[in-house]
PDB file of N, CA and C in Angstrom:
ATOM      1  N   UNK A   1       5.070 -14.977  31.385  1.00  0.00           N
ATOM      2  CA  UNK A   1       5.129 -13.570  31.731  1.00  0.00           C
ATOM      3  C   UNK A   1       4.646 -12.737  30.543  1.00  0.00           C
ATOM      4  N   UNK A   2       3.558 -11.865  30.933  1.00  0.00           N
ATOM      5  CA  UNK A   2       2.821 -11.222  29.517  1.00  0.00           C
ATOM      6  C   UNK A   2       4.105  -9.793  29.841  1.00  0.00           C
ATOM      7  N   UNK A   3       4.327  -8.910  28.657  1.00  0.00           N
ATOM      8  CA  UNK A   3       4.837  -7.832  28.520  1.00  0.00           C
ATOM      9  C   UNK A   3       3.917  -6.846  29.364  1.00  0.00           C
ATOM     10  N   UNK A   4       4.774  -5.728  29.917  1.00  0.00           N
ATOM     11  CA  UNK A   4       3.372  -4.918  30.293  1.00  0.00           C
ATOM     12  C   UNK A   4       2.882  -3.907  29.508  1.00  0.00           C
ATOM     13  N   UNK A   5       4.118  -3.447  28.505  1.00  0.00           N
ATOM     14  CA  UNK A   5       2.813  -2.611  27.189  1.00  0.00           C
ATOM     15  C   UNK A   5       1.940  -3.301  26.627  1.00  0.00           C
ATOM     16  N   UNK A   6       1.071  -2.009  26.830  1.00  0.00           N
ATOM     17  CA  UNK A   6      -0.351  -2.884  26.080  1.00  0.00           C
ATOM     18  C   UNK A   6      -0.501  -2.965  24.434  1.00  0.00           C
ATOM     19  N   UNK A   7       0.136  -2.559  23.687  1.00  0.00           N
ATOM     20  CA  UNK A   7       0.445  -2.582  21.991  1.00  0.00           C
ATOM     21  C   UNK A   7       1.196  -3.889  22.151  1.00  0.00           C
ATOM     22  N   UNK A   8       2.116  -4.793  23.015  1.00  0.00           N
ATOM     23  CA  UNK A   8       2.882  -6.060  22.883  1.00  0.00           C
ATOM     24  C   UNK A   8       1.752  -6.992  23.236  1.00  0.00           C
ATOM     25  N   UNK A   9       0.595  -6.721  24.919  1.00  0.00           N
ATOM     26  CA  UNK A   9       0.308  -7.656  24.808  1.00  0.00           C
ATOM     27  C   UNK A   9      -1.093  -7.687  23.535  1.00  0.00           C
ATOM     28  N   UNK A  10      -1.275  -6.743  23.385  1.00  0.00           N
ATOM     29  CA  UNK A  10      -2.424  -6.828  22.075  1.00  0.00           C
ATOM     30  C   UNK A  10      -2.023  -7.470  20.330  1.00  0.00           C
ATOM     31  N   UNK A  11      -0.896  -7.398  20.457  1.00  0.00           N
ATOM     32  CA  UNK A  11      -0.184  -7.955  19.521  1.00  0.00           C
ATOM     33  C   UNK A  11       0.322  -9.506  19.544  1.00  0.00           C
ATOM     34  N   UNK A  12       0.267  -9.711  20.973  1.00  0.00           N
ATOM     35  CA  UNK A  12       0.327 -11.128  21.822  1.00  0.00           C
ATOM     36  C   UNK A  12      -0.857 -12.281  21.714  1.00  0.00           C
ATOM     37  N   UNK A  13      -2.015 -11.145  21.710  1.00  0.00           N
ATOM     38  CA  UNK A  13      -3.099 -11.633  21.434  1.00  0.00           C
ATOM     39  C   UNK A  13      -3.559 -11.928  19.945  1.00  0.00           C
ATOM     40  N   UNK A  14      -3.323 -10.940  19.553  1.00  0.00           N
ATOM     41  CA  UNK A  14      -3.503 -11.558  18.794  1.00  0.00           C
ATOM     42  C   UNK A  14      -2.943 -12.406  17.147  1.00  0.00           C
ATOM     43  N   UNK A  15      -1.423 -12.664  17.467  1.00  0.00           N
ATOM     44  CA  UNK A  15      -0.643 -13.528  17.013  1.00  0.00           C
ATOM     45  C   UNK A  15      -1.414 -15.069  17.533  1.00  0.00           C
ATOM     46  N   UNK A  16      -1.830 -15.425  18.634  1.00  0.00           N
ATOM     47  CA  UNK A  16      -2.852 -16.264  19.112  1.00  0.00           C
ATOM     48  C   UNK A  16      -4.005 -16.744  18.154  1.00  0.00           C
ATOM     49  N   UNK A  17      -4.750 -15.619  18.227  1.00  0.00           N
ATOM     50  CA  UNK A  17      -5.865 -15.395  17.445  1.00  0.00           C
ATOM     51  C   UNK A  17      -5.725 -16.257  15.836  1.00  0.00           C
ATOM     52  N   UNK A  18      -4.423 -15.512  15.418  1.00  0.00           N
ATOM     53  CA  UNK A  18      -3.773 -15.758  13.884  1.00  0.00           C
ATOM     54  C   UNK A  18      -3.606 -17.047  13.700  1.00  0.00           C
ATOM     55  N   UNK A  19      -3.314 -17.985  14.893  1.00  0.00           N
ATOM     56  CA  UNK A  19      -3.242 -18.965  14.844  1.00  0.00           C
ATOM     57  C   UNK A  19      -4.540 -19.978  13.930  1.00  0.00           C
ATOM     58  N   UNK A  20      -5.370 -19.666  15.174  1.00  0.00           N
ATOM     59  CA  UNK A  20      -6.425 -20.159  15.141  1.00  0.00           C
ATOM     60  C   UNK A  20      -7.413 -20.215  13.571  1.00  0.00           C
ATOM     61  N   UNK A  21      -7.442 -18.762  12.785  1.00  0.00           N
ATOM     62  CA  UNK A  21      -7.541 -18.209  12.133  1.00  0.00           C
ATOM     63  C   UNK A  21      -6.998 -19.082  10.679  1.00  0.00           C
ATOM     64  N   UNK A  22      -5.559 -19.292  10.693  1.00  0.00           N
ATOM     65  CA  UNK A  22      -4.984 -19.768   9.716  1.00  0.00           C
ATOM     66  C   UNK A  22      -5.362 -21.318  10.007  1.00  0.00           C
ATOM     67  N   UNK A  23      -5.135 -21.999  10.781  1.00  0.00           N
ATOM     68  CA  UNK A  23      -5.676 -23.264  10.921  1.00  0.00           C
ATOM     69  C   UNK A  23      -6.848 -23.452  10.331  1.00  0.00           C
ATOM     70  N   UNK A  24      -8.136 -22.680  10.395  1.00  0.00           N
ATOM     71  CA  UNK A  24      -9.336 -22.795   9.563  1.00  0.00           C
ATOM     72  C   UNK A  24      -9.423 -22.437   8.286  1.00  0.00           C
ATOM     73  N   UNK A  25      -8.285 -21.480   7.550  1.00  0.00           N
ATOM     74  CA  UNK A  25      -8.268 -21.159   6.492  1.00  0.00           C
ATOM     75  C   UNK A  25      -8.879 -19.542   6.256  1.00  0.00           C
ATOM     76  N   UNK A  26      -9.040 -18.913   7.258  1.00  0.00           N
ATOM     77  CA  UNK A  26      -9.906 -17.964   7.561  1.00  0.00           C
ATOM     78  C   UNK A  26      -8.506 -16.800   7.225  1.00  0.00           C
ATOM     79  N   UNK A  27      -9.316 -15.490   7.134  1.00  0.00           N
ATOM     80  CA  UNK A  27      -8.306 -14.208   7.487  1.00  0.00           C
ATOM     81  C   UNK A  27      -9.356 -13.141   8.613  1.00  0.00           C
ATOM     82  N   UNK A  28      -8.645 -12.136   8.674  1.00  0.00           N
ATOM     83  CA  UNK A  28      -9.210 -10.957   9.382  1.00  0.00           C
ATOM     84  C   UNK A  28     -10.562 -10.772   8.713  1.00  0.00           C
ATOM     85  N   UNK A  29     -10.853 -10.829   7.529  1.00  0.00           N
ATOM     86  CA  UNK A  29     -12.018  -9.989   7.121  1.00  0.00           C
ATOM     87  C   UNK A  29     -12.990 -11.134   7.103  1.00  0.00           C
ATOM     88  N   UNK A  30     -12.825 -12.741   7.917  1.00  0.00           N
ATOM     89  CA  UNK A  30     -13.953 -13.310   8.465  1.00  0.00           C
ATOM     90  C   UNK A  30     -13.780 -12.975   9.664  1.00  0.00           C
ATOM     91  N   UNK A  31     -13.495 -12.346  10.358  1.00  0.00           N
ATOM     92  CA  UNK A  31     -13.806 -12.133  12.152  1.00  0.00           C
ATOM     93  C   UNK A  31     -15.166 -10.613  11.808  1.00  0.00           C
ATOM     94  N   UNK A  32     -16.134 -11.638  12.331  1.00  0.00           N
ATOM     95  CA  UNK A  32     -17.630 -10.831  12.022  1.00  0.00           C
ATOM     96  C   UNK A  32     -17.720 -10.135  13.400  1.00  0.00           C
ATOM     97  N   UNK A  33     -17.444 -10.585  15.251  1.00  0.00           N
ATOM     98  CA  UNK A  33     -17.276  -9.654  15.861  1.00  0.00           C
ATOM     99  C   UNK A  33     -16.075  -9.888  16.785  1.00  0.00           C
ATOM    100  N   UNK A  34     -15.985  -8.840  17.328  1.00  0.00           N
ATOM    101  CA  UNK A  34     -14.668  -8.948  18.463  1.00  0.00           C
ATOM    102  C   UNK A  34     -15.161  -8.055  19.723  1.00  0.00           C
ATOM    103  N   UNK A  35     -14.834  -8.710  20.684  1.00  0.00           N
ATOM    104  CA  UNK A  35     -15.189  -8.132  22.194  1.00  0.00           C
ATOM    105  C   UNK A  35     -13.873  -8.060  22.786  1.00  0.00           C
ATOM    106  N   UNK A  36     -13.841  -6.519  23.269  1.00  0.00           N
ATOM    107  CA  UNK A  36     -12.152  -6.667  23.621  1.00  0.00           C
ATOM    108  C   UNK A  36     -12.976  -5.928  25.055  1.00  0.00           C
ATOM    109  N   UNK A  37     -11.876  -6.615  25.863  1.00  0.00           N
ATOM    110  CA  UNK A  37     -11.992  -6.547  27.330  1.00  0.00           C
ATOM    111  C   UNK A  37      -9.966  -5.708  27.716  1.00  0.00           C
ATOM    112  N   UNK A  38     -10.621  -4.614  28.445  1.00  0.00           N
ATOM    113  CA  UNK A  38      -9.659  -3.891  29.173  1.00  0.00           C
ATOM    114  C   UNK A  38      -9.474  -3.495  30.220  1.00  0.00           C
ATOM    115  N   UNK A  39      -8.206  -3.456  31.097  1.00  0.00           N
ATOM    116  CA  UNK A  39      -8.115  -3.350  32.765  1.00  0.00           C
ATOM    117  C   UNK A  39      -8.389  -1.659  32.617  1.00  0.00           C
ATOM    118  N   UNK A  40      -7.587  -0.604  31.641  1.00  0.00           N
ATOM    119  CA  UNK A  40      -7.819   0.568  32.034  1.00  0.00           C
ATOM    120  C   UNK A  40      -8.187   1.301  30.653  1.00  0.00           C
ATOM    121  N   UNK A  41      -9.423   1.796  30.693  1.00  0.00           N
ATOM    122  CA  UNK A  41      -9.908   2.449  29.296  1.00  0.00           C
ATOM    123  C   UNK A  41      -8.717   3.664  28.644  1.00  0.00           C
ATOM    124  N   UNK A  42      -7.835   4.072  29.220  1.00  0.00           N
ATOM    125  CA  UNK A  42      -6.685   5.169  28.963  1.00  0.00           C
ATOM    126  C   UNK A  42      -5.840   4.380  27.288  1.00  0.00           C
ATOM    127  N   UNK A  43      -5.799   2.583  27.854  1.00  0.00           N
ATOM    128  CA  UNK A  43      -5.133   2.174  26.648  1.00  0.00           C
ATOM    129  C   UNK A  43      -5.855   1.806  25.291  1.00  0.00           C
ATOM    130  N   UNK A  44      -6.885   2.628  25.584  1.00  0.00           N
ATOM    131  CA  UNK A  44      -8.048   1.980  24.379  1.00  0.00           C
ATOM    132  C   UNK A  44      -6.885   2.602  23.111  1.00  0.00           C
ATOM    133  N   UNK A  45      -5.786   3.626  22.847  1.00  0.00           N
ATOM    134  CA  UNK A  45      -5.670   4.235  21.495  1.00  0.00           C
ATOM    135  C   UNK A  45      -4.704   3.283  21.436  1.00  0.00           C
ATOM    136  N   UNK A  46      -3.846   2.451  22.283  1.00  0.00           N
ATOM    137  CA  UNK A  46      -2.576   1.918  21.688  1.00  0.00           C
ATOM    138  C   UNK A  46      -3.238   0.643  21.316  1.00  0.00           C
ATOM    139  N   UNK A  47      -4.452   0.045  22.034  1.00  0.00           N
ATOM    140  CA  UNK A  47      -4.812  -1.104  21.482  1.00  0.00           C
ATOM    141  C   UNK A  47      -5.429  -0.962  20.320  1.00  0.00           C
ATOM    142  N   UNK A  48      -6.497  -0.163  20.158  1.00  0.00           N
ATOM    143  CA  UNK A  48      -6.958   0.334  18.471  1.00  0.00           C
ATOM    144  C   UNK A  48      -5.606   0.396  17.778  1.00  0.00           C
ATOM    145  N   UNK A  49      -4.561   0.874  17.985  1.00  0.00           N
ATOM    146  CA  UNK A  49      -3.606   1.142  16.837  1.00  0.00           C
ATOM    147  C   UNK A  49      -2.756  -0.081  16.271  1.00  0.00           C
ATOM    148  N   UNK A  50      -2.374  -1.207  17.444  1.00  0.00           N
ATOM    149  CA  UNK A  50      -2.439  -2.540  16.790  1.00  0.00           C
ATOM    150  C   UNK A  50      -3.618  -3.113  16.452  1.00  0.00           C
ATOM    151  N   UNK A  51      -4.704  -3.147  16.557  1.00  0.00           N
ATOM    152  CA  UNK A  51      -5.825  -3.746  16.064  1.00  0.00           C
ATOM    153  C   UNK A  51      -6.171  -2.859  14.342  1.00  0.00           C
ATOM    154  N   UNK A  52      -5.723  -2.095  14.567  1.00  0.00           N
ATOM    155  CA  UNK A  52      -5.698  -1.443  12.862  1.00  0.00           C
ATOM    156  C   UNK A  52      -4.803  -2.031  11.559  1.00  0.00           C
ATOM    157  N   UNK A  53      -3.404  -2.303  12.506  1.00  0.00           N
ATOM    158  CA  UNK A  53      -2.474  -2.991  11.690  1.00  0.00           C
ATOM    159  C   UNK A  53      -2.896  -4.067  11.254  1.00  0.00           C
ATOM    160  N   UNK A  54      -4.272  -4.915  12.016  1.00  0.00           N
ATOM    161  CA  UNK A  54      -4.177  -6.186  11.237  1.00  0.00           C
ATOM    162  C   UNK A  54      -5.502  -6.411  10.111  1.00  0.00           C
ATOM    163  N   UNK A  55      -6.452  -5.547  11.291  1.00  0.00           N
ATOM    164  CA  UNK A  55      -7.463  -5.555  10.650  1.00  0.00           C
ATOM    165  C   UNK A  55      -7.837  -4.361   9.070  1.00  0.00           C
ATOM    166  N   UNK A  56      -6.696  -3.308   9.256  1.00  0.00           N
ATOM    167  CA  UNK A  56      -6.498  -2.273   7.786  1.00  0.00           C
ATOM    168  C   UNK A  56      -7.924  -1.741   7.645  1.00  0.00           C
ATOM    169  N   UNK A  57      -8.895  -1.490   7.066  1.00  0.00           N
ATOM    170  CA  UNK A  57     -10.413  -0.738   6.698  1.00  0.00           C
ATOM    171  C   UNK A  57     -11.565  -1.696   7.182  1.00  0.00           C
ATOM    172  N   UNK A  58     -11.358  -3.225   7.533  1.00  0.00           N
ATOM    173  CA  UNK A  58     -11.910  -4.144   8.081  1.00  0.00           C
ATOM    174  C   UNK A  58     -12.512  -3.624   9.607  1.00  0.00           C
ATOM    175  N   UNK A  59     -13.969  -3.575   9.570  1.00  0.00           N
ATOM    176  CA  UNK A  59     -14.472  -3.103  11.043  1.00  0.00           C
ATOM    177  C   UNK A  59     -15.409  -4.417  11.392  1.00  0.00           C
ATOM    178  N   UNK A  60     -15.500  -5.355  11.982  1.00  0.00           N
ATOM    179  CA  UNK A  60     -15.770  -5.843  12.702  1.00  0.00           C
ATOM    180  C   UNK A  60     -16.895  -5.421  13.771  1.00  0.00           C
ATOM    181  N   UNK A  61     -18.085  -5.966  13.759  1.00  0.00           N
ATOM    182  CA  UNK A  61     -19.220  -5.647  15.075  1.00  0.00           C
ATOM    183  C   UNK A  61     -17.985  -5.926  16.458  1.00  0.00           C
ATOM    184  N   UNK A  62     -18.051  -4.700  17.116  1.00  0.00           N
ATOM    185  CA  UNK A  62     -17.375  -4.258  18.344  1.00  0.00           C
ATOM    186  C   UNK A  62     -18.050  -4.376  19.568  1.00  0.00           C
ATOM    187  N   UNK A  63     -17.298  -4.687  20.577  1.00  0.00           N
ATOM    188  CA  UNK A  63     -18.054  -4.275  22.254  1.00  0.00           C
ATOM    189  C   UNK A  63     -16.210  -4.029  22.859  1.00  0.00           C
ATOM    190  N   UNK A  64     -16.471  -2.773  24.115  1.00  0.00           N
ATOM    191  CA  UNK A  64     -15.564  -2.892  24.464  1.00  0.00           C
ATOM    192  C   UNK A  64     -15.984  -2.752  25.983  1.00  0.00           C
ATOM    193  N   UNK A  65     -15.086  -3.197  26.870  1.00  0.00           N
ATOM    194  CA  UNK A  65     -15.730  -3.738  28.649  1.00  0.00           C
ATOM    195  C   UNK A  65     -14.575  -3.420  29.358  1.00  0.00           C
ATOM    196  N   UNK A  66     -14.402  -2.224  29.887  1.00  0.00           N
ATOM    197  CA  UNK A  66     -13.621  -2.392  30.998  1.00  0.00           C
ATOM    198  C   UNK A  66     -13.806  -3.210  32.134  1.00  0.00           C
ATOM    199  N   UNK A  67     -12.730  -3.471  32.203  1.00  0.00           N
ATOM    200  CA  UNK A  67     -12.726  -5.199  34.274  1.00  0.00           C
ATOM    201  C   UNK A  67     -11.932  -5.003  34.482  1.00  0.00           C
ATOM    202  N   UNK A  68     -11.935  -4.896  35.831  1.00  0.00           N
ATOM    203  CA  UNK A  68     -10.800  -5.007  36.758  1.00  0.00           C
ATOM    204  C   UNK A  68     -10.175  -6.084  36.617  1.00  0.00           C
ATOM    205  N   UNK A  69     -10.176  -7.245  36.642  1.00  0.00           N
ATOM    206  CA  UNK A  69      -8.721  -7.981  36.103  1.00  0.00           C
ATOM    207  C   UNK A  69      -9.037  -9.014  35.550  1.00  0.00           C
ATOM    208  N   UNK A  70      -8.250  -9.350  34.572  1.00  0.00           N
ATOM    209  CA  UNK A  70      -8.439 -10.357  33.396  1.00  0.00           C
ATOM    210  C   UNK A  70      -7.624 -11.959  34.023  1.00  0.00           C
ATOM    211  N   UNK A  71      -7.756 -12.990  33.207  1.00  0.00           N
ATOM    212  CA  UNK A  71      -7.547 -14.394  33.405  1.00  0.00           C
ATOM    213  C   UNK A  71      -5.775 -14.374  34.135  1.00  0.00           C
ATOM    214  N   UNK A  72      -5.325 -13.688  32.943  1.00  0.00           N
ATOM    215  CA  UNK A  72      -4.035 -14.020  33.988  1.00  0.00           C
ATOM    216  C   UNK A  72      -3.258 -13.204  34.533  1.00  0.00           C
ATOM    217  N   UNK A  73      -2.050 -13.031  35.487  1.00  0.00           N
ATOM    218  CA  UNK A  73      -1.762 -12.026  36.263  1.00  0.00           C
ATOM    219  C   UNK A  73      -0.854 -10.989  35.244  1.00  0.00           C
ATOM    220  N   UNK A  74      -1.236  -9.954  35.456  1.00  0.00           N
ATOM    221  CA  UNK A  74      -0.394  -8.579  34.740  1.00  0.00           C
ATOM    222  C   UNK A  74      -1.418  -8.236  33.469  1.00  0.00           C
ATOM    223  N   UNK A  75      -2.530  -9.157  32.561  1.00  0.00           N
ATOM    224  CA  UNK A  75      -2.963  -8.587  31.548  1.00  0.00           C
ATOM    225  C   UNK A  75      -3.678  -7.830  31.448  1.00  0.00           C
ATOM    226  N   UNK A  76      -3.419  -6.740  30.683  1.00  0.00           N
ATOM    227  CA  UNK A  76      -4.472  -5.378  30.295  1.00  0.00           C
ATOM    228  C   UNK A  76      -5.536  -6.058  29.199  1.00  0.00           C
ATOM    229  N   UNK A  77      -5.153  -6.750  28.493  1.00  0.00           N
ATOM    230  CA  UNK A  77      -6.153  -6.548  27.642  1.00  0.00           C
ATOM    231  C   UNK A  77      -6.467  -8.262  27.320  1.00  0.00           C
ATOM    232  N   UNK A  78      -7.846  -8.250  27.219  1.00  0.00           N
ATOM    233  CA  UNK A  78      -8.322  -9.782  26.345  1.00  0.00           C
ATOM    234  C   UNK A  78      -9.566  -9.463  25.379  1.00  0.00           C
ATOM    235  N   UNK A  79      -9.145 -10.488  23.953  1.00  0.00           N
ATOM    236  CA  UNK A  79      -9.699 -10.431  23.092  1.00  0.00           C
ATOM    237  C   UNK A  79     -10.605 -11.382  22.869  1.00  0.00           C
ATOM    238  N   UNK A  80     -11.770 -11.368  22.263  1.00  0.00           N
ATOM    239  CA  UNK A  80     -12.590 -12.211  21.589  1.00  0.00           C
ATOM    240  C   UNK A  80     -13.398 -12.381  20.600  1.00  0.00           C
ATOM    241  N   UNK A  81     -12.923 -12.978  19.757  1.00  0.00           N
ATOM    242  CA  UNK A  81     -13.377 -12.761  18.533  1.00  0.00           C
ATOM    243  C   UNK A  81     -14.432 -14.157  18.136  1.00  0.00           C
ATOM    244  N   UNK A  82     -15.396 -13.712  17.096  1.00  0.00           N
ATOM    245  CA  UNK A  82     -16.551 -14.666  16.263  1.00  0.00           C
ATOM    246  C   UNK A  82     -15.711 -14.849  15.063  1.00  0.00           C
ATOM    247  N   UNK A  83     -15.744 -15.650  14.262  1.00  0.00           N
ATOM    248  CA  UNK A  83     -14.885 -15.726  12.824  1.00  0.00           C
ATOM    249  C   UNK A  83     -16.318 -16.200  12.173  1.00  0.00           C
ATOM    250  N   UNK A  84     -17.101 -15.853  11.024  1.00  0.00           N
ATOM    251  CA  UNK A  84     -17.564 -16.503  10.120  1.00  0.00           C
ATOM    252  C   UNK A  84     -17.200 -17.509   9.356  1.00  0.00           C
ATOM    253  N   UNK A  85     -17.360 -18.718   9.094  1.00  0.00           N
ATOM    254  CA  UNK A  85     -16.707 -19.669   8.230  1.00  0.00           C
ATOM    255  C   UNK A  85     -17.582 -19.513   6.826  1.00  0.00           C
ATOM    256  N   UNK A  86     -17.006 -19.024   5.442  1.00  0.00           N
ATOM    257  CA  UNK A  86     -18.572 -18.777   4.438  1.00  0.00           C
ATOM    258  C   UNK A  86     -18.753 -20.332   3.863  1.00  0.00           C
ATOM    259  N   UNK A  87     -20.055 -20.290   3.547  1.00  0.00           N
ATOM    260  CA  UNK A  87     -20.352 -21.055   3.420  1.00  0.00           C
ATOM    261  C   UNK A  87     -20.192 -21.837   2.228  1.00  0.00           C
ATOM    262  N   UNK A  88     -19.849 -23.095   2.160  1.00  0.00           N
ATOM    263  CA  UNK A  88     -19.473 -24.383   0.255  1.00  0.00           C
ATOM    264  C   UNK A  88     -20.085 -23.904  -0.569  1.00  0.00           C
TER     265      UNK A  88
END
């Protein structure tokens, strides 16, 4: 069951993300782009405002896509991110 504020599930997401992230050794300021997908463009400020907390002055190449409905039932928002790995 996802939360239905969209600042929990964006924060949902991307605790996910963090995962992935720390497993490679990576932080926020290798995610080179992120495509965030949303059910209703109204929540674009609460999702920017957790996406600020993690990412801080870090801007990332952006796309943003409103859709009518995402992978699973109730979610507003899905993320996708590129991570750069730098290079040896």
């Amino acid at each position: 069951m996802l939360p239905h504020d969209m600042r929990e599930q964006t924060r949902l997401a991307l605790a996910n993300i963090k995962l992935v992230l720390d497993a490679k050794g990576l932080t926020w300021h290798n995610v080179v782009k992120l495509t965030k997908y949303v059910t209703d463009m109204r929540d674009m400020d609460d999702m920017y405002a957790v996406l600020n907390e993690h990412f801080g002055d870090w801007r990332p190449a952006g796309t943003l896509v409103a859709i009518n409905n995402l992978s699973a039932p109730g979610a507003r928002v899905e993320l996708d991110m590129i991570a750069a790995i730098p290079a040896a």
